[in-house]
Protein backbone atom coordinates (compact mmCIF):
# COMPACT_ATOMS: atom_id res chain seq x y z
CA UNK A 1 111.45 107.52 1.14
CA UNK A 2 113.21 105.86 4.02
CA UNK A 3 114.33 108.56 5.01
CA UNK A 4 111.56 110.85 4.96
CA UNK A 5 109.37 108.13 7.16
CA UNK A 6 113.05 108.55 9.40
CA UNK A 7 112.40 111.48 9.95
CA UNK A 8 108.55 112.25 10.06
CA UNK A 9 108.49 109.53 13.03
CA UNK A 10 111.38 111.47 14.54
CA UNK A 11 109.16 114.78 14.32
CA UNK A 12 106.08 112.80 15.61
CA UNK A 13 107.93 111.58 18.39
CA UNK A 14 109.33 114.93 19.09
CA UNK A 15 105.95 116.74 18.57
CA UNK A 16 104.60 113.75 21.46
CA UNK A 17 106.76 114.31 23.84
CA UNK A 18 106.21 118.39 23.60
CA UNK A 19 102.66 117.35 23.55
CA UNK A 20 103.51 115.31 26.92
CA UNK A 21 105.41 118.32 28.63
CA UNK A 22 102.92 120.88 27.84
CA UNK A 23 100.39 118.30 29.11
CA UNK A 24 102.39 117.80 32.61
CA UNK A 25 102.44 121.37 32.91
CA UNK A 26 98.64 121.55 32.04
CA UNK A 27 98.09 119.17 35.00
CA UNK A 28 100.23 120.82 37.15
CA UNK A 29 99.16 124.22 36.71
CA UNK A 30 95.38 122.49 37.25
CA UNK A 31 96.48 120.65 40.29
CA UNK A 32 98.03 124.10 41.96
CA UNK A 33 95.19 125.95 41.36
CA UNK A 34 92.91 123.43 42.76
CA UNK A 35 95.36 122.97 46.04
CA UNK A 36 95.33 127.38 46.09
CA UNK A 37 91.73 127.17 46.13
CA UNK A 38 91.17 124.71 48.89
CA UNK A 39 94.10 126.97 51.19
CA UNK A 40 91.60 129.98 50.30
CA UNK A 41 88.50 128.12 51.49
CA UNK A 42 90.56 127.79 54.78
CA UNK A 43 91.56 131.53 55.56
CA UNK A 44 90.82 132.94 59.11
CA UNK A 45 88.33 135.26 58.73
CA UNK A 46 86.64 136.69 61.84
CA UNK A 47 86.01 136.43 66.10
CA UNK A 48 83.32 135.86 67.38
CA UNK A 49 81.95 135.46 71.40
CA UNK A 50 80.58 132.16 72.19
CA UNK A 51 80.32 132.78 75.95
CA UNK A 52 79.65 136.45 77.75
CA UNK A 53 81.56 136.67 80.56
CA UNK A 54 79.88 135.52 84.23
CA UNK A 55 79.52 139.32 84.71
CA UNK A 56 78.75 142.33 82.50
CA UNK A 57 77.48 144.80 85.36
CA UNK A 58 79.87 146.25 87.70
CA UNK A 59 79.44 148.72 90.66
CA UNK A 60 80.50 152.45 89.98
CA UNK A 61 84.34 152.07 90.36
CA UNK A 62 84.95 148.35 89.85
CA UNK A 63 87.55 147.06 87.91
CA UNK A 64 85.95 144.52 85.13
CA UNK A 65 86.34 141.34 85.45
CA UNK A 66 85.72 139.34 82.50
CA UNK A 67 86.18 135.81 84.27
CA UNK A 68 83.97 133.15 81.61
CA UNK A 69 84.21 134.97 78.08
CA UNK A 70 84.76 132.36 75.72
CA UNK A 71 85.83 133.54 72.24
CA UNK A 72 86.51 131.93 68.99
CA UNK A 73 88.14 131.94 65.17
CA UNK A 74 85.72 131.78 62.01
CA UNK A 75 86.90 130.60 58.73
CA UNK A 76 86.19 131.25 55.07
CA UNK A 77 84.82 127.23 54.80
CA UNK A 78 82.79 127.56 57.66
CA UNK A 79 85.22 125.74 60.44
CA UNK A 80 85.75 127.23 63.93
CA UNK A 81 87.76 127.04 66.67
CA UNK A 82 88.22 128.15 69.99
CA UNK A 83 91.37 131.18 71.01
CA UNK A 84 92.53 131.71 73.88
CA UNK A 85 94.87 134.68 73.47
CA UNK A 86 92.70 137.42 73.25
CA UNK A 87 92.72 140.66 74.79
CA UNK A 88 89.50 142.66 75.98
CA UNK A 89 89.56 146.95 76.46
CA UNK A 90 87.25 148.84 77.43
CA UNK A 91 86.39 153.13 76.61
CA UNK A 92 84.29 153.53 79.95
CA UNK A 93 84.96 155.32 82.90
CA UNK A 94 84.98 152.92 85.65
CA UNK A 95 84.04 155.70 88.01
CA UNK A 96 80.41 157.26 85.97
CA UNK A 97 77.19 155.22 85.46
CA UNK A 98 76.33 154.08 82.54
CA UNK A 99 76.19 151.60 79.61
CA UNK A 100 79.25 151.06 77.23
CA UNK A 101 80.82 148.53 75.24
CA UNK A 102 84.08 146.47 75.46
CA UNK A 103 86.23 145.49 72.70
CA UNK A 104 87.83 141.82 72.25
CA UNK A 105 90.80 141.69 69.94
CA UNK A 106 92.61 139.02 68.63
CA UNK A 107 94.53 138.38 65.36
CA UNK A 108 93.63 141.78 63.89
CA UNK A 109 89.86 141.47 64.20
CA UNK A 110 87.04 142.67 66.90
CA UNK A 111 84.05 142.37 68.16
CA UNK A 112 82.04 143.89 71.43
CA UNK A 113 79.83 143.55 74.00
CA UNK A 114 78.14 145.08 76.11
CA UNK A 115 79.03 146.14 79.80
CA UNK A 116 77.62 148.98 82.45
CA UNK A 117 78.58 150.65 85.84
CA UNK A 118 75.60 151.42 88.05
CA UNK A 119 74.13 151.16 91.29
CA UNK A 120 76.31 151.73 94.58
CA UNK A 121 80.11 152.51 94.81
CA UNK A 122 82.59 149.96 95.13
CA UNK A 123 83.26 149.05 99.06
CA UNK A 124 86.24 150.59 99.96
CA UNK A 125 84.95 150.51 103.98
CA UNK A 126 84.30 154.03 104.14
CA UNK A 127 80.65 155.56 103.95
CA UNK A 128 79.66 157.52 100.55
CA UNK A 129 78.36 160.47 100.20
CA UNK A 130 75.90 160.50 97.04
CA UNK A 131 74.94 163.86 95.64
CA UNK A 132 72.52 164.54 93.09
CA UNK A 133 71.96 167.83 91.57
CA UNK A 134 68.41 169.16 90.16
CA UNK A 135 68.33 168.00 86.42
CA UNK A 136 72.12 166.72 86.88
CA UNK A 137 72.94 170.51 86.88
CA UNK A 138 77.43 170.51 87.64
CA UNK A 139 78.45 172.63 90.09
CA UNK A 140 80.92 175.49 88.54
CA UNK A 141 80.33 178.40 90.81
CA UNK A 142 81.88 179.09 94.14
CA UNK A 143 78.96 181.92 94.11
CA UNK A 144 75.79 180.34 93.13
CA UNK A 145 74.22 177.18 95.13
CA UNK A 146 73.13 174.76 93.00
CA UNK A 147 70.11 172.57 94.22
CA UNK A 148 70.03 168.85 95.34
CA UNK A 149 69.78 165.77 97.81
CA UNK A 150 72.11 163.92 99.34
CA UNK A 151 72.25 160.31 100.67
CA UNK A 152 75.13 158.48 103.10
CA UNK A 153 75.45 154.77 102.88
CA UNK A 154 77.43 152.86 105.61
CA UNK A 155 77.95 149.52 104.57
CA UNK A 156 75.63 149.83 101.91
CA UNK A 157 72.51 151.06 104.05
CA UNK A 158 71.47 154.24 104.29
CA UNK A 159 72.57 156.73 107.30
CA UNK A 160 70.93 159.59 106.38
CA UNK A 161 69.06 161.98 103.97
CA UNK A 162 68.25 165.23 103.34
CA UNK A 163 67.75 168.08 101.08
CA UNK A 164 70.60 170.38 100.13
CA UNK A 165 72.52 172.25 98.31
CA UNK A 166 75.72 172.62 96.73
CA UNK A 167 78.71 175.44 95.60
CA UNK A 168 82.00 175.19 95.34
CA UNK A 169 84.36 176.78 97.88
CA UNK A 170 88.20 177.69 98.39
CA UNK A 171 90.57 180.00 96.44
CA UNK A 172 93.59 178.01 94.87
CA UNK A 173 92.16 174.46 95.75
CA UNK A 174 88.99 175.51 93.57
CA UNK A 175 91.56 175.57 90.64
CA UNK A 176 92.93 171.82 91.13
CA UNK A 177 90.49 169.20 88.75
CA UNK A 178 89.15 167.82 92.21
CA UNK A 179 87.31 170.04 93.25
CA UNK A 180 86.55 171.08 97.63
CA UNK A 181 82.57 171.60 97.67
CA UNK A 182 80.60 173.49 100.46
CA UNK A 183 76.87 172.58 100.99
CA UNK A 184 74.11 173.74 103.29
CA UNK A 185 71.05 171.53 104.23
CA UNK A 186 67.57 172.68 104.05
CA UNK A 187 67.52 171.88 107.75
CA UNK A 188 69.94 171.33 110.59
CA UNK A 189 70.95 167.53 110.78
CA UNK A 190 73.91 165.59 112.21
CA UNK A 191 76.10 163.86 109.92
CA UNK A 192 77.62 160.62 110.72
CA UNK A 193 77.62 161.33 114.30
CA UNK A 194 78.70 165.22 114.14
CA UNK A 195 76.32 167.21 115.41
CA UNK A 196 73.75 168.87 113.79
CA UNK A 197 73.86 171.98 111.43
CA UNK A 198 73.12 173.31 107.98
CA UNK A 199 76.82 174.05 106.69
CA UNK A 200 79.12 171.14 106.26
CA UNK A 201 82.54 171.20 104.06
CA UNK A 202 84.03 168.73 101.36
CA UNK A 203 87.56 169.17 101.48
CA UNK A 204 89.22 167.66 98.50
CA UNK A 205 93.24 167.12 99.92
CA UNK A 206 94.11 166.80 95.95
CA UNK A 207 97.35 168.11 96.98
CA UNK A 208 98.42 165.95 99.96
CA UNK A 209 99.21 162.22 98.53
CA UNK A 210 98.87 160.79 101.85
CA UNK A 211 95.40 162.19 101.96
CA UNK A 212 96.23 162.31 105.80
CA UNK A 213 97.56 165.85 106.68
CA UNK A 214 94.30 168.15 107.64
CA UNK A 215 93.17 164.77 109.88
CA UNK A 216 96.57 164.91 111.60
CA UNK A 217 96.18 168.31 112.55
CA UNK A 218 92.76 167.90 113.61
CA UNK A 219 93.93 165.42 115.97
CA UNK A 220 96.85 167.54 117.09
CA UNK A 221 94.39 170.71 117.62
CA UNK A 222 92.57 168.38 119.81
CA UNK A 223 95.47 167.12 121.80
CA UNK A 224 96.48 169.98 122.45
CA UNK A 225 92.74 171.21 123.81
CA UNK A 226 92.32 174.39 120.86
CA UNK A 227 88.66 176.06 122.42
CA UNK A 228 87.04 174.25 119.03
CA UNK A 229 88.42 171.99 116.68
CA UNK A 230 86.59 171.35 113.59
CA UNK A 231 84.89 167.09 113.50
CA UNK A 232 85.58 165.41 110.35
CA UNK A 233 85.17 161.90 108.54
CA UNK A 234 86.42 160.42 105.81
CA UNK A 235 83.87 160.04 102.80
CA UNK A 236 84.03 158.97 99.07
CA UNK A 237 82.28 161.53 97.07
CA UNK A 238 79.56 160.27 94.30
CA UNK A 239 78.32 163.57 92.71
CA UNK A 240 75.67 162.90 89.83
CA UNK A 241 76.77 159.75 89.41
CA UNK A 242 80.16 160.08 88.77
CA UNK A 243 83.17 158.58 91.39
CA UNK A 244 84.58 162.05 92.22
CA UNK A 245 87.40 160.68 95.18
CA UNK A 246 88.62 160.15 98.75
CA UNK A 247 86.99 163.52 100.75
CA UNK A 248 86.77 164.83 104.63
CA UNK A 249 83.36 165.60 105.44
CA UNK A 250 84.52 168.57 107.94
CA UNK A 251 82.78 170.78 110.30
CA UNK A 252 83.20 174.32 108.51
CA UNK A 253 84.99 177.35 110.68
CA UNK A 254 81.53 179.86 111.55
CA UNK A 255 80.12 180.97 115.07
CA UNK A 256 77.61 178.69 116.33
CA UNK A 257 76.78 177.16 119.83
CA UNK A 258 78.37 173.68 118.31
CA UNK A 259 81.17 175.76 116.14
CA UNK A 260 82.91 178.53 117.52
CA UNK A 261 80.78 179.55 120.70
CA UNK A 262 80.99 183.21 120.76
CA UNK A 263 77.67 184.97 121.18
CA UNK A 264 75.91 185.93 117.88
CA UNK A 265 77.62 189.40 117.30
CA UNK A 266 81.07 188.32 118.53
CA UNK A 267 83.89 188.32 115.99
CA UNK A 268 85.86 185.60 113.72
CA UNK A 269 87.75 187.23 111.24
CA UNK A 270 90.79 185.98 108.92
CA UNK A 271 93.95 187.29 108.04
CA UNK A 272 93.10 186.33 103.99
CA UNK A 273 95.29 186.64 101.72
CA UNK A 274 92.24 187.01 99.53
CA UNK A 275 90.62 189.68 101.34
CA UNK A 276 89.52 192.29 98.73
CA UNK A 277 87.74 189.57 96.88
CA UNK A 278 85.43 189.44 100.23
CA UNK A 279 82.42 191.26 100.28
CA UNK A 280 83.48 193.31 103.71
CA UNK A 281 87.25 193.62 104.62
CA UNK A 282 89.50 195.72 106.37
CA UNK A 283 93.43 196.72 106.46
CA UNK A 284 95.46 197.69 109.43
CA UNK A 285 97.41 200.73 109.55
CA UNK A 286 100.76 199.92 110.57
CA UNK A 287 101.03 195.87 108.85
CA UNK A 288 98.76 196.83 105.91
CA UNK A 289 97.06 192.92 107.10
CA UNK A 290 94.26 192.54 105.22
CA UNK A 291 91.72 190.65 107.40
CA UNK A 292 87.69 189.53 105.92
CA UNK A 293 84.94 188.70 108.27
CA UNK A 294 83.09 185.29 109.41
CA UNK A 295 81.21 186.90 111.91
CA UNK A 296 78.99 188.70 111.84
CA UNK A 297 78.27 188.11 108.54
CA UNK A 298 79.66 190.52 106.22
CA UNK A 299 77.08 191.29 104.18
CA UNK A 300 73.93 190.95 106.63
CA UNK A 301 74.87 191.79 109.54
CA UNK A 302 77.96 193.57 110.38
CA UNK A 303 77.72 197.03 111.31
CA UNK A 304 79.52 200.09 110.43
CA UNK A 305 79.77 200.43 114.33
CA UNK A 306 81.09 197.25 114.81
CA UNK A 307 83.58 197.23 111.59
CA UNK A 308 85.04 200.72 112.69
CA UNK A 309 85.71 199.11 116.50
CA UNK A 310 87.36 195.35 115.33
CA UNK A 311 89.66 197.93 112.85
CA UNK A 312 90.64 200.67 115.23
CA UNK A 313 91.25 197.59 118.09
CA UNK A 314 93.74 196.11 115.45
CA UNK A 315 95.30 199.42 114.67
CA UNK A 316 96.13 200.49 118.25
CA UNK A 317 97.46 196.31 118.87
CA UNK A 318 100.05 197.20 116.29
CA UNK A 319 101.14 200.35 117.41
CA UNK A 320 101.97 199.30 120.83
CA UNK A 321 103.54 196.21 119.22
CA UNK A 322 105.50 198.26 117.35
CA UNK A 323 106.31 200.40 119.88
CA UNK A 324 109.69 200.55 122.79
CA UNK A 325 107.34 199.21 125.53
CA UNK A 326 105.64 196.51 123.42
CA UNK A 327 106.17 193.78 126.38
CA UNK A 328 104.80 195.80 129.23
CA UNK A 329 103.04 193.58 131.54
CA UNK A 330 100.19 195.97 132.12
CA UNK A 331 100.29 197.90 129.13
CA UNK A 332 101.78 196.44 126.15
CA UNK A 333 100.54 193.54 123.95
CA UNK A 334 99.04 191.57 126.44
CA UNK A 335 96.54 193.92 126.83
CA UNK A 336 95.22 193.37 123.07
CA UNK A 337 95.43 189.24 122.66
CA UNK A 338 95.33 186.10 124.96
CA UNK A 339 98.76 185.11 125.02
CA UNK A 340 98.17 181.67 125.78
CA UNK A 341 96.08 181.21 122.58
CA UNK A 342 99.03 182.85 120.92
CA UNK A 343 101.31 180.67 122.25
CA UNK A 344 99.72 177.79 121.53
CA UNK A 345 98.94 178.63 117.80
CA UNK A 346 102.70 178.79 117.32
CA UNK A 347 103.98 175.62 118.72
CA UNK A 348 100.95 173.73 116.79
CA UNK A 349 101.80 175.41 113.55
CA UNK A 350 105.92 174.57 114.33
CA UNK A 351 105.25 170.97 115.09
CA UNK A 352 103.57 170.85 112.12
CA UNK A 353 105.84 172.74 109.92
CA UNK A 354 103.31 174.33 108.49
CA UNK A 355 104.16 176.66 106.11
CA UNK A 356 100.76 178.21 104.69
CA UNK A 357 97.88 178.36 106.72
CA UNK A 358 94.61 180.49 107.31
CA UNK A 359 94.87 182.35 109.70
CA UNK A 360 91.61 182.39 112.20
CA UNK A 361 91.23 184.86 115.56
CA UNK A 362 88.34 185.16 117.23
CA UNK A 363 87.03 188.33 119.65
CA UNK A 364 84.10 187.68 121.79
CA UNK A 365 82.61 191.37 122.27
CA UNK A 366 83.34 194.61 121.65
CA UNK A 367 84.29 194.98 125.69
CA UNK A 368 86.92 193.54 127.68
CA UNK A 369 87.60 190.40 125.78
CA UNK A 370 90.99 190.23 123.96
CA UNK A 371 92.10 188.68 120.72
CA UNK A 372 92.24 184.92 120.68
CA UNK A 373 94.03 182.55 117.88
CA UNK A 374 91.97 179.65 116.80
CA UNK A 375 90.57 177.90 115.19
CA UNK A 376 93.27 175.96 113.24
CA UNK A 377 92.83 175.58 109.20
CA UNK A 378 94.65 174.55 106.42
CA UNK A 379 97.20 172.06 106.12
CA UNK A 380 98.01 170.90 102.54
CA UNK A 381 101.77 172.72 102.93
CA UNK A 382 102.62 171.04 105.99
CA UNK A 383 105.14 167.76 107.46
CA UNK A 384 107.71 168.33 105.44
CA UNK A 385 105.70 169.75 101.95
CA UNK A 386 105.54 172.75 100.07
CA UNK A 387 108.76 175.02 98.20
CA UNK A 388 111.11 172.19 98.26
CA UNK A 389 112.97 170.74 95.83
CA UNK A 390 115.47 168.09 97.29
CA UNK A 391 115.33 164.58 98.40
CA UNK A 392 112.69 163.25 101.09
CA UNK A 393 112.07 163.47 103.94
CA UNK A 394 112.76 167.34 103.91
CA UNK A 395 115.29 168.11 106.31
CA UNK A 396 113.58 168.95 110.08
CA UNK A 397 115.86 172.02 110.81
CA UNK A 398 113.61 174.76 110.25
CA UNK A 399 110.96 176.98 111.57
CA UNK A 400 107.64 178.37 110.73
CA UNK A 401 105.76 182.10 111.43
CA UNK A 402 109.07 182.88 113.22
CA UNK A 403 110.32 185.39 111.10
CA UNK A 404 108.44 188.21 109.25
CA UNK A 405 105.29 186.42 109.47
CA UNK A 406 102.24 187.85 111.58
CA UNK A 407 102.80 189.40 114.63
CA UNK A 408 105.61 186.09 115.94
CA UNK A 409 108.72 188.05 114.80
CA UNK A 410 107.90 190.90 117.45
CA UNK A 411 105.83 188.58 120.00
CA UNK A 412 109.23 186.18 119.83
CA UNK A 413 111.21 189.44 121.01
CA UNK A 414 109.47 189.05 124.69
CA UNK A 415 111.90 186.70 126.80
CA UNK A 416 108.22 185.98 128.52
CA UNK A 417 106.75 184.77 125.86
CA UNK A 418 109.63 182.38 124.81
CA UNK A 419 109.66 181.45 128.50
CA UNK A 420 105.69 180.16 127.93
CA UNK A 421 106.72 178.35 124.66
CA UNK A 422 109.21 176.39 126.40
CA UNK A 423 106.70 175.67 129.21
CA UNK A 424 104.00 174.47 126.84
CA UNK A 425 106.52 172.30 124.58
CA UNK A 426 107.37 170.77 128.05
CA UNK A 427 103.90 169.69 129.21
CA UNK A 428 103.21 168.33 125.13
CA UNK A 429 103.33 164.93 124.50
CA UNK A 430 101.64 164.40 121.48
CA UNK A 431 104.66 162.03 119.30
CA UNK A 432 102.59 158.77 120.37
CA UNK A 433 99.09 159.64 119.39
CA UNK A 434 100.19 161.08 116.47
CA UNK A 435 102.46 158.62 115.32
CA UNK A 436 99.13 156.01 116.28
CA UNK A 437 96.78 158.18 114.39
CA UNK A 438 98.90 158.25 111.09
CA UNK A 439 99.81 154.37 110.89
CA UNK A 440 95.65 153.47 111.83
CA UNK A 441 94.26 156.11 109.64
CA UNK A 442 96.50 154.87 106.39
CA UNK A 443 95.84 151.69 106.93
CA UNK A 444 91.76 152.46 107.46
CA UNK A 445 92.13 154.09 104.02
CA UNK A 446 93.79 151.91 101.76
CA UNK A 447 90.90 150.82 99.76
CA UNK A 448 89.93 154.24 99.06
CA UNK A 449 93.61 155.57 98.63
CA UNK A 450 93.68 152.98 95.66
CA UNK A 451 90.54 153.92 94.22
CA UNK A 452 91.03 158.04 94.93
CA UNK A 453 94.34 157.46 92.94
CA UNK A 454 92.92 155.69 89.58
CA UNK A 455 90.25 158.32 89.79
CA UNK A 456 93.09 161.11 90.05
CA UNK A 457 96.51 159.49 88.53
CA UNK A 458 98.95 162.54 90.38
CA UNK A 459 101.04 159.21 92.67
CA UNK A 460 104.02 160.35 90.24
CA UNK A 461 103.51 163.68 89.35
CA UNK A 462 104.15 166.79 91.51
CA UNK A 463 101.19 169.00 92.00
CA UNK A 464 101.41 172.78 92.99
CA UNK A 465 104.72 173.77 94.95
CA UNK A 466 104.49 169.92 96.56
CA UNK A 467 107.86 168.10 96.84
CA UNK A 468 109.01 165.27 94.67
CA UNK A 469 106.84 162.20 94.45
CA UNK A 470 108.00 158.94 96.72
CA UNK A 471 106.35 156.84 94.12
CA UNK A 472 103.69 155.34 96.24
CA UNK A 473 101.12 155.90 99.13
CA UNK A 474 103.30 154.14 101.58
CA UNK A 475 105.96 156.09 100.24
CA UNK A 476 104.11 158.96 100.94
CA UNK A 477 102.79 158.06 104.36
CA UNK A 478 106.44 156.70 105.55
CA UNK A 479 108.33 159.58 104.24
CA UNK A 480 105.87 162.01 106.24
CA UNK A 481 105.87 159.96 109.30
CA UNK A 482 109.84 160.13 109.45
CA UNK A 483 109.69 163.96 108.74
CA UNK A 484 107.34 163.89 111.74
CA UNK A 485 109.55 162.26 114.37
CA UNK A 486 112.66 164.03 112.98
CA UNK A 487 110.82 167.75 113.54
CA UNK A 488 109.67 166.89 116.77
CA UNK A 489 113.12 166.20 117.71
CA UNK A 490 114.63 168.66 116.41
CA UNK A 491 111.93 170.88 117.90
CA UNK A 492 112.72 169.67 121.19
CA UNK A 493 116.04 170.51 121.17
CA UNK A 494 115.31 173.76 119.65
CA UNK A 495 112.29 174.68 122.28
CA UNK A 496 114.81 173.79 125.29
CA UNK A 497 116.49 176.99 124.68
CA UNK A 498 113.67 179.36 125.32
């Protein structure tokens, strides 16, 4: 019996102390689940905005600033508190009006706000140019006008307004996403100080990354006292709405008592490389040139008379140029075209370097006047740009329309008319005001070089037959500015042998 009692109390005891174990593991499994369930009542769960930012609405082109935005963490038990390190993005286009909403991230989760661009364009110091189309119609045609108004703010107020409309012009440019525009008023007005007219030109310069090249040659036709030289300014361009860049409001080439002052049936006529897509053209004989018509207008006005006398007055200039007495005094070229025009035109184009230009010639009547070369157009291939491939600034050593191009590789035959380049280059000074006119323009455009380039990101990317990117617009403006003093010297030294 003894030892049955032995060992039932030895069993109890055993079965008690099991009992114990699976009891502490009881607790502890109850304990653990408890704590789990406390750490899940704790879980981040969610942002949220506590504070807006001190400013939601921005002016058309404006970076955000989202100074004040407080932002915090939400729990699963309720608890918050405040984070710091959050980040805020945005899907609008800083540069078109409207309402959007901007995203604040942090720790996986999001939430939004709202935030709109309206009103007037950033100041970048320049005046804006705010077109608005009927019904917000785009403008897609370099044909068909498109109907609008137009208002220019200086320093916020307004300059002007009028009644308009809008196309768009050029023939490669047009094909670049910034797009040169053409409009005509409703009535003659002056523009920011230009005098009045209908016809004024937005040129784009998408190509040139200094943004400086057709105003340099503007300056330069001036210096060196071209009969007309088309005004300009330099505009931002707000087109229904939307921030379209950095333009030049510019005086377009067409006869006109404040334009090219010929009388109303004298001629201006291209050599356009373009011409059989003009509505009235013609082709010399001898070059096979083909050459379209400003003036008179090609499709209102011009005359089979007067087409038949401009082509037949081209024809005969060729065949003496191309003939054994082409530099007689009385009866060779000189007869046909004013040779100082002539030689003027190719000493601005050489210090220039310009290597593709339109090329403009005006004739006054159908009498005694002769061939003239102006007005100047066309620079976006010029200081030291355009079908090059090595490092920059290009090298200076090299000339332009010298060889093969117009009529300069027979007119550069004449000892006399070398002998009135080298007189002209002699009584030029030009280095200074150019070199003056590059480092006060760049500098008067910096705002609006930083917004044109966010609105068109092309700093690092060449565009067209442009040369390799510097990097930056100082870059840009520096590396032209060298290429500037180095032609001109080399130019000298070249021009001292004629």
């Amino acid at each position: 019996m003894n030892i049955i009692r032995t060992y039932q109390n030895k069993s109890r005891r055993r079965f008690n102390h099991v009992s114990l174990f699976i009891l502490s593991l009881y607790i502890i499994f109850v304990f653990s689940a408890c704590e789990k369930e406390v750490v899940a009542e704790k879980i981040f769960l969610n942002i949220e905005i506590t504070k807006l930012p001190d400013k939601t609405a921005f002016q058309l082109g404006e970076t955000p600033d989202f100074t004040g935005i407080e932002v915090q963490e939400v729990f699963t038990d309720g608890s918050k508190r405040p984070n710091t390190n959050f980040k805020i993005n945005w899907s609008a286009d800083i540069f078109k009006n409207g309402t959007t909403q901007a995203t604040v991230s942090a720790r996986g989760r999001s939430t939004t706000f709202d935030i709109s661009f309206e009103g007037d364009l950033v100041d970048t110091g320049l005046p804006v140019v705010y077109i608005d189309t009927q019904d917000q119609a785009p403008v897609v045609s370099k044909d068909d006008y498109v109907n609008g108004s137009m208002v220019i703010k200086e320093k916020g107020e307004i300059a002007s307004e009028n009644t308009m409309r809008i196309k768009g012009r050029g023939n490669a440019t047009w094909t670049y996403p910034k797009k040169p525009y053409k409009i005509k008023l409703d009535k003659k007005a002056p523009i920011l100080g230009m005098e009045e007219a209908k016809d004024w030109v937005l040129l784009a310069n998408y190509c040139d990354k200094t943004l400086l090249r057709t105003g340099i040659a503007f300056k330069l036709s001036r210096l060196m006292n071209f009969p007309w030289t088309p005004d300009d300014r330099f505009v931002e361009l707000v087109l229904n709405g939307e921030y379209m860049g950095n333009y030049q409001l510019v005086e377009p080439i067409e006869q006109g008592t404040n334009r090219v002052n010929i009388p109303d049936d004298g001629y201006l006529f291209e050599r356009d490389g373009y011409y059989n897509q003009e509505p009235n053209y013609f082709v010399s004989s001898s070059r096979k040139y083909g050459f379209s018509f400003k003036n008179p207008d090609p499709e209102e006005d011009l005359t089979t008379q007067q087409w038949e006398y401009i082509k037949n007055y081209m024809d005969e200039f060729e065949s003496i140029l191309q003939s054994s007495t082409f530099n007689d005094p009385l009866n060779g070229y000189a007869r046909f075209i004013d040779v100082p025009s002539f030689v003027h035109w190719f000493v601005f184009h050489n210090i220039l370097a310009n290597h593709d230009t339109n090329v403009y010639m005006v004739k006054a009547d159908m009498g005694d006047s002769k061939v003239e070369m102006y007005p100047v157009w066309d620079f976006e291939w010029s200081i030291g740009i355009g079908w090059y491939d090595g490092a920059r600034p290009r090298p200076a050593n090299y000339y332009v329309w010298n060889s093969n191009a117009f009529y300069y590789d027979k007119l550069l035959q004449d000892p006399a008319f070398k002998t009135r380049i080298r007189e002209l280059w002699q009584n030029t000074t030009v280095t200074d005001e150019i070199l003056n006119y590059i480092d006060e323009t760049s500098a008067l455009l910096d705002l609006s070089q930083q917004l044109n380039f966010k609105r068109w990101n092309i700093m690092n990317q060449r565009v067209s037959v442009g040369g390799i990117p510097m990097g930056s617009y100082e870059a840009e403006v520096e590396c032209d500015r060298q290429f500037f003093i180095n032609h001109m010297n080399w130019l000298n030294s070249e021009f001292s042998k004629y």
